[in-house]
Protein backbone atom coordinates (compact mmCIF):
# COMPACT_ATOMS: atom_id res chain seq x y z
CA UNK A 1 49.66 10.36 -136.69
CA UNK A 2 52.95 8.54 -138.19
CA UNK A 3 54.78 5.69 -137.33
CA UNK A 4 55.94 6.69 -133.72
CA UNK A 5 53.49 8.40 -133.02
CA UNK A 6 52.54 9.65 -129.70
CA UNK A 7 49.25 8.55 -129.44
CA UNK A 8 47.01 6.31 -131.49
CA UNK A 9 43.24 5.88 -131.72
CA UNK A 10 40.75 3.02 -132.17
CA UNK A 11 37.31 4.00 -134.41
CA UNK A 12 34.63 1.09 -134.48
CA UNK A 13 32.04 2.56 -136.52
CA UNK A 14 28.71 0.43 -135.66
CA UNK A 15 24.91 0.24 -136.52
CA UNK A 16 23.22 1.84 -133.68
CA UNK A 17 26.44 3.16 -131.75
CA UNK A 18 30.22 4.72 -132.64
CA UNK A 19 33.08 4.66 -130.22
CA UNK A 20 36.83 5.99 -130.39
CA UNK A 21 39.38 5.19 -128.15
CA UNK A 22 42.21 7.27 -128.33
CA UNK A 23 45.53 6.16 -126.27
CA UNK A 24 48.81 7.71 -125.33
CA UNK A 25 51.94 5.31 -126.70
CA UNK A 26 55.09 5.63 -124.90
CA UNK A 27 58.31 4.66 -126.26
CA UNK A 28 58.27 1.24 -125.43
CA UNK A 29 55.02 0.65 -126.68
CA UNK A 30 52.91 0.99 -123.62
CA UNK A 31 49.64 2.24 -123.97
CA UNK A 32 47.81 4.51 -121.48
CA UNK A 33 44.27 5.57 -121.88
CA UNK A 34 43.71 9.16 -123.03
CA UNK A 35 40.37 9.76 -124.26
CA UNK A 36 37.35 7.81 -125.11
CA UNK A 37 33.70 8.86 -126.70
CA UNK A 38 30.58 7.18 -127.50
CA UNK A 39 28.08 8.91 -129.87
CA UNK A 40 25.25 7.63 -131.86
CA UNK A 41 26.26 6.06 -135.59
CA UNK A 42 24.39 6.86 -138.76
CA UNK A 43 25.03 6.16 -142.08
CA UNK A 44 25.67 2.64 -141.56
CA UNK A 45 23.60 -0.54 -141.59
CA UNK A 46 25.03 -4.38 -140.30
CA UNK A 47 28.90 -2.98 -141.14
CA UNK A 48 27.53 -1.63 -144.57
CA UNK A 49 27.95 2.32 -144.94
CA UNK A 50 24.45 3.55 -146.60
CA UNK A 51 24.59 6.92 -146.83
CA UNK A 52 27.72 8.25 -146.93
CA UNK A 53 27.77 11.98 -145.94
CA UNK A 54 25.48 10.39 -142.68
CA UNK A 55 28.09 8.07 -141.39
CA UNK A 56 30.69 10.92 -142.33
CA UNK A 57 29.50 12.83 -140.02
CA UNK A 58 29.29 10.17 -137.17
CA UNK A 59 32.64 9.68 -137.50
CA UNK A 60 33.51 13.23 -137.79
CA UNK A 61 31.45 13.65 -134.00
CA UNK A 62 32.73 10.62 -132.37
CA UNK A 63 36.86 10.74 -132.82
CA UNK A 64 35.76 14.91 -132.36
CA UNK A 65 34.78 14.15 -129.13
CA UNK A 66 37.12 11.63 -128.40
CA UNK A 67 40.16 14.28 -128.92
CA UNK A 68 38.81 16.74 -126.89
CA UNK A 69 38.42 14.22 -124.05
CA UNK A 70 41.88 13.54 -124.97
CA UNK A 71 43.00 16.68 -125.39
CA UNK A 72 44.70 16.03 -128.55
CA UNK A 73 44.45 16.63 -131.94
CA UNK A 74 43.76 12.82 -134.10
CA UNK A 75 44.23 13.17 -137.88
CA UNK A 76 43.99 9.06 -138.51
CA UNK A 77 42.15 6.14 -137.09
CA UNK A 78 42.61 2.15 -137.17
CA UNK A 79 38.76 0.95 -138.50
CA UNK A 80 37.12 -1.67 -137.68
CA UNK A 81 35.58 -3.78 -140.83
CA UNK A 82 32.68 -6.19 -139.74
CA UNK A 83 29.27 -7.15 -142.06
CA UNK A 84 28.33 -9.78 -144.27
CA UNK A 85 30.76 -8.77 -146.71
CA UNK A 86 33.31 -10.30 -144.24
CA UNK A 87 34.10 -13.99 -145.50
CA UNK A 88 37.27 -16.25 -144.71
CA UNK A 89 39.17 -19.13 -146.58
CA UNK A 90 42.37 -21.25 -145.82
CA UNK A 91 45.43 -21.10 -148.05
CA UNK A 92 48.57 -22.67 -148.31
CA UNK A 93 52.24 -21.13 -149.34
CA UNK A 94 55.27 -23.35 -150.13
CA UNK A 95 58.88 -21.87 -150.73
CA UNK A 96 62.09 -23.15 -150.83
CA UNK A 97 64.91 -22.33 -148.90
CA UNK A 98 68.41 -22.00 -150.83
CA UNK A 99 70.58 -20.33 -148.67
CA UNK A 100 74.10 -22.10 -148.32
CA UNK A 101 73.14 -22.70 -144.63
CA UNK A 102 69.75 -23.35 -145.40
CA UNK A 103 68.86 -21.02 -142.10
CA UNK A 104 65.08 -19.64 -142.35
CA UNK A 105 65.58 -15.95 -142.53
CA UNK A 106 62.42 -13.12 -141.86
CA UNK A 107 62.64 -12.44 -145.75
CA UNK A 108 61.55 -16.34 -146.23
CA UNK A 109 58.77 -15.99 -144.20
CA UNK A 110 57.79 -12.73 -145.74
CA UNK A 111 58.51 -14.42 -148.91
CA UNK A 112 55.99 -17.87 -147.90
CA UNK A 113 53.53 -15.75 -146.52
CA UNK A 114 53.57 -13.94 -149.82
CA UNK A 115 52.85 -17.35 -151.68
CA UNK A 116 50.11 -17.99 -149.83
CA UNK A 117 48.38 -15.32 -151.51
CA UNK A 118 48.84 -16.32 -154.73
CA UNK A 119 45.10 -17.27 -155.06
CA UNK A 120 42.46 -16.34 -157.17
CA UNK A 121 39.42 -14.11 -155.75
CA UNK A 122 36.75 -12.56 -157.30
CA UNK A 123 37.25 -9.19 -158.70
CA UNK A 124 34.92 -7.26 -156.55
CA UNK A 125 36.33 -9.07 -153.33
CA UNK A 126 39.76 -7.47 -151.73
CA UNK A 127 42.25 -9.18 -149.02
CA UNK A 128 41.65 -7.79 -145.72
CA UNK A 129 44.33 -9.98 -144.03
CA UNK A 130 46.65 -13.16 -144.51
CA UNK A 131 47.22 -14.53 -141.47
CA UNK A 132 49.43 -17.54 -140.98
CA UNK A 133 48.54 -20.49 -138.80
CA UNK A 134 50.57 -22.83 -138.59
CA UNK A 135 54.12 -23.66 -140.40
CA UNK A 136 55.81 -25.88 -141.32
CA UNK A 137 59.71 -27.04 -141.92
CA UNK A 138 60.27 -29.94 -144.33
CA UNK A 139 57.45 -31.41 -143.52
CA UNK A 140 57.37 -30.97 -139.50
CA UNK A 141 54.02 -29.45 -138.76
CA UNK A 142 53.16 -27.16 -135.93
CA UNK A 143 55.87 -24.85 -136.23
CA UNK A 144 55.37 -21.61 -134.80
CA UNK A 145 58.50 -19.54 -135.44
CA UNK A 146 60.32 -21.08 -138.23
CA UNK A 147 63.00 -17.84 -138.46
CA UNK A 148 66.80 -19.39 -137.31
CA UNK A 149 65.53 -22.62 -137.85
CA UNK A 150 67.38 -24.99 -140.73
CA UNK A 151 65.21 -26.62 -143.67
CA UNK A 152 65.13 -26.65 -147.74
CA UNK A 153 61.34 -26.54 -148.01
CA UNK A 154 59.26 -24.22 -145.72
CA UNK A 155 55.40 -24.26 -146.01
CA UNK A 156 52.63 -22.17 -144.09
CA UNK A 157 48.94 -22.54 -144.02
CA UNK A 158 47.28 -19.08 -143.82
CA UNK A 159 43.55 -17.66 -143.45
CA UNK A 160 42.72 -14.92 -145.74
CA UNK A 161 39.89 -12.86 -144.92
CA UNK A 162 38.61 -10.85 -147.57
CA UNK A 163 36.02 -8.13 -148.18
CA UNK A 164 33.67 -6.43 -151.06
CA UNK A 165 36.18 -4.19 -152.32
CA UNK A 166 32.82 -1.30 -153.00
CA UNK A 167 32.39 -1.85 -149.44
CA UNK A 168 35.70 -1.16 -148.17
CA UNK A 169 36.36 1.52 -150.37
CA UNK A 170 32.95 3.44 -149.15
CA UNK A 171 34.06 3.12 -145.55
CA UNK A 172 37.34 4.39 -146.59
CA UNK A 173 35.98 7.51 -148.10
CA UNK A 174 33.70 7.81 -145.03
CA UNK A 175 36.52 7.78 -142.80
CA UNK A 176 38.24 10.69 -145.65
CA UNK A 177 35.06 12.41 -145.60
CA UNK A 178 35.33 13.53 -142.27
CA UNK A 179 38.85 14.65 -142.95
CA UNK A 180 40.67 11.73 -141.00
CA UNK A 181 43.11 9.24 -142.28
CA UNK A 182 42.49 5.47 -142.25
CA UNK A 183 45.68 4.21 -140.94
CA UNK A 184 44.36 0.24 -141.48
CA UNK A 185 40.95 -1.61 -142.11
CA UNK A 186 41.28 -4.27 -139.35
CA UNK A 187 38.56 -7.11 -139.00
CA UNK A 188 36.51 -5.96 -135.82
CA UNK A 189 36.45 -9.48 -134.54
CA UNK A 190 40.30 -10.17 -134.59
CA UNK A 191 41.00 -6.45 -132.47
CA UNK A 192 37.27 -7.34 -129.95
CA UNK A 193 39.54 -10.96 -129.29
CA UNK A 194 42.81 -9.19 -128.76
CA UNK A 195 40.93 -7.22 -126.21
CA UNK A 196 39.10 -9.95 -123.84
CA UNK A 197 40.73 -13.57 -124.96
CA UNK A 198 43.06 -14.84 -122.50
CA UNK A 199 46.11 -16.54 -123.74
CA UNK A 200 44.52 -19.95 -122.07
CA UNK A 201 40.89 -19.56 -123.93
CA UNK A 202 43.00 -19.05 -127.25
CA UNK A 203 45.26 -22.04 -126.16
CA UNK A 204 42.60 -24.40 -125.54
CA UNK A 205 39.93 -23.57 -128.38
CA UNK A 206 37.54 -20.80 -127.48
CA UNK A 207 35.09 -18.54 -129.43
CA UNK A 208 34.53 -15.14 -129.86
CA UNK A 209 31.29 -13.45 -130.65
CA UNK A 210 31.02 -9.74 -130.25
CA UNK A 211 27.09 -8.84 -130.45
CA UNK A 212 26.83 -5.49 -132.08
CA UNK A 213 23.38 -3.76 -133.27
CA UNK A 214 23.49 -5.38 -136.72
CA UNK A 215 25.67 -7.67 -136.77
CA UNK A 216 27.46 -10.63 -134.54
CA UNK A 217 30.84 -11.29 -135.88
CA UNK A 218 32.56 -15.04 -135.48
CA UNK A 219 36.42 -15.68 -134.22
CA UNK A 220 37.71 -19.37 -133.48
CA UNK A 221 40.55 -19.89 -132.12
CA UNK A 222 42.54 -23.18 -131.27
CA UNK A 223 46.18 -23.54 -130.17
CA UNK A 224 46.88 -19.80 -130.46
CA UNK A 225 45.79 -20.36 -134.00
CA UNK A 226 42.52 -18.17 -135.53
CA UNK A 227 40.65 -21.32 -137.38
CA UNK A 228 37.99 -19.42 -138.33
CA UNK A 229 35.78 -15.94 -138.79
CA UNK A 230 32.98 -14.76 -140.29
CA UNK A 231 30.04 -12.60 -139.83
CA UNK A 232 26.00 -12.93 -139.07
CA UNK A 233 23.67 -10.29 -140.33
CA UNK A 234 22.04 -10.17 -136.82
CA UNK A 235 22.38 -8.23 -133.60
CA UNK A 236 20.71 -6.23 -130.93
CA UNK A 237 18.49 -4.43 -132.92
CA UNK A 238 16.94 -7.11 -134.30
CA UNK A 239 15.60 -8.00 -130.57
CA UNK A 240 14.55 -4.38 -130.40
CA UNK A 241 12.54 -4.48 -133.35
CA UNK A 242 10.81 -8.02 -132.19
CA UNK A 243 9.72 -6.31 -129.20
CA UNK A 244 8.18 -3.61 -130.89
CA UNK A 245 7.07 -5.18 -133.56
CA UNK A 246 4.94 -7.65 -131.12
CA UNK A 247 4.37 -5.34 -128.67
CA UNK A 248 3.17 -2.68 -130.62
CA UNK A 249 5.61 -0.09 -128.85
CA UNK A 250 7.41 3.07 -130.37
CA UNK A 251 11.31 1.85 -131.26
CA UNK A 252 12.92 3.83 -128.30
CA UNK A 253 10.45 2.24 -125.24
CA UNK A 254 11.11 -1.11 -126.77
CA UNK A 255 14.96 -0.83 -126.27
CA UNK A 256 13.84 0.42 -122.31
CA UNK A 257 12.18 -2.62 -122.60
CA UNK A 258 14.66 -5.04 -123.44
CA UNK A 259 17.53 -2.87 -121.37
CA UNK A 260 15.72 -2.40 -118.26
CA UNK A 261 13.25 -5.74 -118.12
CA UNK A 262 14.76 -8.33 -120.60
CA UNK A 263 16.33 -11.27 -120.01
CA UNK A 264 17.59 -13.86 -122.47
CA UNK A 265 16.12 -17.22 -120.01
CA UNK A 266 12.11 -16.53 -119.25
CA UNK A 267 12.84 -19.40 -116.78
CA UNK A 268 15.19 -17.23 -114.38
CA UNK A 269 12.11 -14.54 -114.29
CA UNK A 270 9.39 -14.31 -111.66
CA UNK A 271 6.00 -15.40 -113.42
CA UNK A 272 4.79 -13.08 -111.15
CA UNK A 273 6.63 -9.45 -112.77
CA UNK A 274 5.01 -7.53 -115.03
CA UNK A 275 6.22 -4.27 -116.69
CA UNK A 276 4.10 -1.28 -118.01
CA UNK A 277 3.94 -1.27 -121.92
CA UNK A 278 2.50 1.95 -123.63
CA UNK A 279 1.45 0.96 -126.93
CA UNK A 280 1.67 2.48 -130.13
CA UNK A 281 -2.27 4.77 -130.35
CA UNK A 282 -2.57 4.02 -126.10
CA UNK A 283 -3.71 6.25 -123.67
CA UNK A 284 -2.09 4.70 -120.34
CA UNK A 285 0.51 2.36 -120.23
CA UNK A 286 -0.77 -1.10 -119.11
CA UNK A 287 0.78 -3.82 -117.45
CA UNK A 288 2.17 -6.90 -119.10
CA UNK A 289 4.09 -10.51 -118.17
CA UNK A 290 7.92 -10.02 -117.92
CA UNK A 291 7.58 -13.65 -118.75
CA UNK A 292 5.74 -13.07 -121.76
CA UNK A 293 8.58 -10.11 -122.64
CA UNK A 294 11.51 -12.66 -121.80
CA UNK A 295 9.91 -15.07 -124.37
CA UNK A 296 10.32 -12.49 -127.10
CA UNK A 297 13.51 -11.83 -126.60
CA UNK A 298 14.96 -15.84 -126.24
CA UNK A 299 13.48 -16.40 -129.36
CA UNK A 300 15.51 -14.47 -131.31
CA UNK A 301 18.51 -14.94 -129.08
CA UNK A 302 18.05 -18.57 -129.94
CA UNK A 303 18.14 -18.14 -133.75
CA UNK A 304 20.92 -16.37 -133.20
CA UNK A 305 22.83 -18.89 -131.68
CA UNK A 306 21.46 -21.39 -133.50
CA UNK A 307 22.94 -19.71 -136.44
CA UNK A 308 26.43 -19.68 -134.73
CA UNK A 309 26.15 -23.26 -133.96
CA UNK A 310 25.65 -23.70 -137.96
CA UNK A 311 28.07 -21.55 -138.99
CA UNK A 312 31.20 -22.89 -136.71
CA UNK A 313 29.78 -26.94 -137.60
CA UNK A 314 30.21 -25.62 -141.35
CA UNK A 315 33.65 -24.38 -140.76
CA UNK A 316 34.37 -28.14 -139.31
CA UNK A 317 35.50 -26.07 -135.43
CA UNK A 318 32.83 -26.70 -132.95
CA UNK A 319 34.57 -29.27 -131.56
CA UNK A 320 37.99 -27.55 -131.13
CA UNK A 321 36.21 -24.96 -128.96
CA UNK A 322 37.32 -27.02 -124.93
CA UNK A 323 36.85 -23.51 -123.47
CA UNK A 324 33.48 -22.72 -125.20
CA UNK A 325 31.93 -19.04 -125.88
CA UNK A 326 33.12 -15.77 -125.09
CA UNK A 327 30.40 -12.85 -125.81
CA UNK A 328 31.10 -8.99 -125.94
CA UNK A 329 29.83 -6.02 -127.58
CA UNK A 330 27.10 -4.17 -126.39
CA UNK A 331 24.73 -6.79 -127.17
CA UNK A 332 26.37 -9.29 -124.86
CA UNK A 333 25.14 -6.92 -121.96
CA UNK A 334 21.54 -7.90 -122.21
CA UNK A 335 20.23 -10.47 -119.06
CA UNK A 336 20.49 -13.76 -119.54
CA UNK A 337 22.82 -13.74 -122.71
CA UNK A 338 25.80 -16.25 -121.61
CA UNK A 339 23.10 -18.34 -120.42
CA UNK A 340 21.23 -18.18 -123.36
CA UNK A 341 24.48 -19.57 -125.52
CA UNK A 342 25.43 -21.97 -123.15
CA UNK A 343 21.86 -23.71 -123.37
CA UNK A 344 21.90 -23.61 -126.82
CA UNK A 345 25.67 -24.36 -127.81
CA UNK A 346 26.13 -26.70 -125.25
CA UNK A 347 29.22 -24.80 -124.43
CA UNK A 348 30.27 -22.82 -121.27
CA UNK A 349 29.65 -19.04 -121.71
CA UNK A 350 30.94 -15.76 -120.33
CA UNK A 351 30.81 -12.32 -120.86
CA UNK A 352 34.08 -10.76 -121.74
CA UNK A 353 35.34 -6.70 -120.59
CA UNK A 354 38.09 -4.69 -122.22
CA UNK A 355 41.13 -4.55 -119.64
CA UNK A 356 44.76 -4.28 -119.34
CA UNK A 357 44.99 -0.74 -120.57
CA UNK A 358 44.84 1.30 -117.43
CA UNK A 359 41.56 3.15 -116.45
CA UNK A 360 38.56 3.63 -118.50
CA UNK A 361 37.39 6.33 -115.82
CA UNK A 362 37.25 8.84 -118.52
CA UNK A 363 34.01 6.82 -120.59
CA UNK A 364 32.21 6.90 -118.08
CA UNK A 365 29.98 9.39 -120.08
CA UNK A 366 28.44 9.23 -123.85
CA UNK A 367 29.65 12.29 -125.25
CA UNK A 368 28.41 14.32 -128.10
CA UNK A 369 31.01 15.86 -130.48
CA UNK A 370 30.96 18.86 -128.30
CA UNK A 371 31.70 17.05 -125.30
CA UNK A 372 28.58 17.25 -123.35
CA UNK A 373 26.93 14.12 -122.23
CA UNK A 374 24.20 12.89 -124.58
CA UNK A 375 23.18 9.82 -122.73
CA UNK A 376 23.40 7.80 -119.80
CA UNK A 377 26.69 6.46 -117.81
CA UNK A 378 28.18 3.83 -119.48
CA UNK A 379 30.93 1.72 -116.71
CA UNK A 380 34.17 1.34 -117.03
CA UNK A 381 35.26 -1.65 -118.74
CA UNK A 382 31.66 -1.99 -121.04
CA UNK A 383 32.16 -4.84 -123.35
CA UNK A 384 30.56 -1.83 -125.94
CA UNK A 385 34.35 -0.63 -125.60
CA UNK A 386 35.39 -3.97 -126.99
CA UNK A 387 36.16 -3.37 -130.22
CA UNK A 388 37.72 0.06 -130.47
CA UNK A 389 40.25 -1.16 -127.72
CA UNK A 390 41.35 -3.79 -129.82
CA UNK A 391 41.43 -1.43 -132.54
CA UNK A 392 44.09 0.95 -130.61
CA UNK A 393 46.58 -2.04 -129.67
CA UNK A 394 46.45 -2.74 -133.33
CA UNK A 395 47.77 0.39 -134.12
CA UNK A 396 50.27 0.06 -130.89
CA UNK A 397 51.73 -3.05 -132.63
CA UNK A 398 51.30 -1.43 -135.87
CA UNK A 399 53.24 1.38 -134.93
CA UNK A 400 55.66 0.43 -132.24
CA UNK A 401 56.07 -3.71 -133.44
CA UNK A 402 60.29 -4.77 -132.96
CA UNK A 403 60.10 -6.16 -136.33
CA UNK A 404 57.98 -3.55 -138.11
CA UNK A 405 60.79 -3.01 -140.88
CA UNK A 406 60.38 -6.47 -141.88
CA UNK A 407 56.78 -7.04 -141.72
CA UNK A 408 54.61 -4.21 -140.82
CA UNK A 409 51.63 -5.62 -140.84
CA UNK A 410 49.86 -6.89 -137.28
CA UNK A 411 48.10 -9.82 -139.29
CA UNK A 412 51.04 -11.59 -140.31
CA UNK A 413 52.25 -11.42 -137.48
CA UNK A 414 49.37 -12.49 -135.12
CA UNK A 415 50.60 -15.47 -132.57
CA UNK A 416 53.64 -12.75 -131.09
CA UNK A 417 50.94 -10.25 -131.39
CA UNK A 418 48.56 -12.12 -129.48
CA UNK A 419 51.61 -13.48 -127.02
CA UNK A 420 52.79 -9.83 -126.74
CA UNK A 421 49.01 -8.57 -125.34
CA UNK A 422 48.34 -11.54 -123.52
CA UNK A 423 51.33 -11.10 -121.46
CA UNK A 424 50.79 -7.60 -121.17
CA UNK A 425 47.12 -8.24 -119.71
């Protein structure tokens, strides 16, 4: 797939779980969904790839099985890049404007922008993206489009993100491995925002944690600005592995467990549930407190949030956040989770779905790469979706963006990105 092409697919490669979305573009830049799959991910471990010919292979089955849903062929995918690895630091870009009319022209902004990342970074670190947010015009701050507008000194502040160069090459040649092109590393938790944020939530200060299986990656936003991101080395798994750590249960019945009985607030249970446990070594499963399971599982949900709460004082943006916590990503799904933020962030929670994209009627199964199911329904609009969604209108704007000869990349160009979805939505 080129620039213009007909269709355009989203691959978020994760610990436990891989999902492509593949959509059909048309010439106005409207996307329509054409295939989706869900397979089980190996190879990779809290964003990291370990073993490379492993987490080829996932990738080869999942965007396999996503083109044959979509009955197309895909040759190149827009990643998602999320782990530890991740980090984030502001950055500031001053140039000077000399035309004869002193009008602000797009090469001025490209050329500010540019400034801005002038800085020095560790050799094994690489920038991911540069993403202005906020400019401004001889000293007037809070400018937001400062093309056609008159001034002789133009300045932009700017958040790079950047990543372990090892790391981002070994995904890349994961991606190459399975004989696909990587059309753009995008941070998972800018494309999971551009698919459940509301323009009003990224207006007023709102933040976005998408709870994967190894990880839970960090956006702020404020003012339709991104003030923050970063990543924790924790997700859903590590619940699973509490509950069969404690409970002495085989991996796969302590995921039933926390799917089917869980819930993130052993308050809202009934002291009076129990749920049959077959240990580890047991002959008969034997009953035990739901309570006593809840407790397990708000323990580390707490941490976890307890963790966020650190991380976004450190960054200095708890306080911007007036329309509190959004949560997606399969982990999000688990009982009790908004609740379990809102207690502990002293924020208001929700759970956020992928929309605005048309039907998801198609996912409704998790597919193997030869397009049989290989697990059970999954609805609609999942908030496992999340990511890879965001990862296709990524490549829409990539692909299909008015001002794409100028600036070509979706980062720089994030507020009429964001705008352009929101309104869209």
């Amino acid at each position: 797939m080129s620039a213009g092409s007909e269709f355009i697919a989203g691959l978020d490669l994760g610990t436990t779980k891989s999902c492509c979305v593949v959509a059909k573009v048309d010439p106005d830049g409207e996307a329509t969904m054409a295939g989706v799959a869900l397979c089980p991910s190996m190879g990779v471990r809290r964003g990291l790839v370990t073993d490379l010919d492993a987490a080829a292979a996932a990738i080869a089955d999942v965007v396999s099985a996503a083109s044959k849903h979509a009955d197309v062929s895909i040759s190149s995918v827009y990643v998602g890049v999320s782990g530890e690895q991740v980090q984030s630091m502001n950055s500031r870009g001053v140039a000077a404007i000399t035309h004869a009319d002193q009008e602000i022209t797009p090469e001025d902004r490209a050329r500010v922008l540019e400034q801005s990342q002038v800085i020095i970074i560790p050799n094994e670190r690489r920038i991911l993206h540069a993403i202005p947010r906020v400019f401004s015009v001889d000293g007037q701050r809070g400018i937001r489009k400062p093309v056609g507008m008159c001034g002789s000194r133009l300045e932009v502040e700017t958040l790079i993100i950047t990543g372990s160069r090892n790391s981002l090459l070994n995904l890349d040649k994961a991606v190459r491995t399975a004989k696909l092109d990587c059309a753009q590393q995008v941070l998972a938790s800018l494309a999971s925002g551009v698919a459940v944020l509301s323009q009003e939530e990224r207006e007023q200060g709102v933040c976005l944690l998408d709870i994967g299986g190894g990880t839970t990656d960090i956006a702020a936003f404020s003012e339709e600005e991104i003030l923050h991101a970063s990543v924790l080395p924790v997700g859903g798994t590590n619940v699973t592995n509490d509950i069969a750590q404690v409970l002495r249960v085989a991996i796969q019945d302590a995921e039933s467990l926390k799917v089917d009985h869980g819930h993130a607030v052993p308050a809202a249970v009934d002291v009076k549930d129990a749920v049959a446990v077959s240990r580890i070594g047991g002959t008969e499963p034997r009953p035990f407190r739901r309570t006593a399971l809840c407790e397990i599982i708000h323990a580390r949900m707490e941490e976890l949030f307890l963790l966020v709460k650190k991380d976004l004082d450190k960054a200095g943006v708890y306080n911007a956040l007036t329309r509190g916590i959004v949560l997606t990503g399969g982990g999000s799904l688990l009982a009790g989770t908004a609740e379990c933020a809102s207690q502990v962030l002293g924020l208001p929670a929700r759970v956020a779905r992928p929309s605005g994209i048309g039907s998801l009627s198609a996912s409704r199964q998790v597919l193997s790469a030869d397009g049989r199911q290989s697990g059970p329904p999954i609805e609609d609009d999942s908030p496992i979706y999340a990511t890879a969604v965001g990862l296709m209108r990524w490549g829409v704007l990539q692909e299909y963006s008015e001002n794409e000869k100028v600036n070509p990349n979706p980062a720089i160009a994030l507020w009429d990105w964001i705008k352009g979805f929101g309104s869209r939505r």
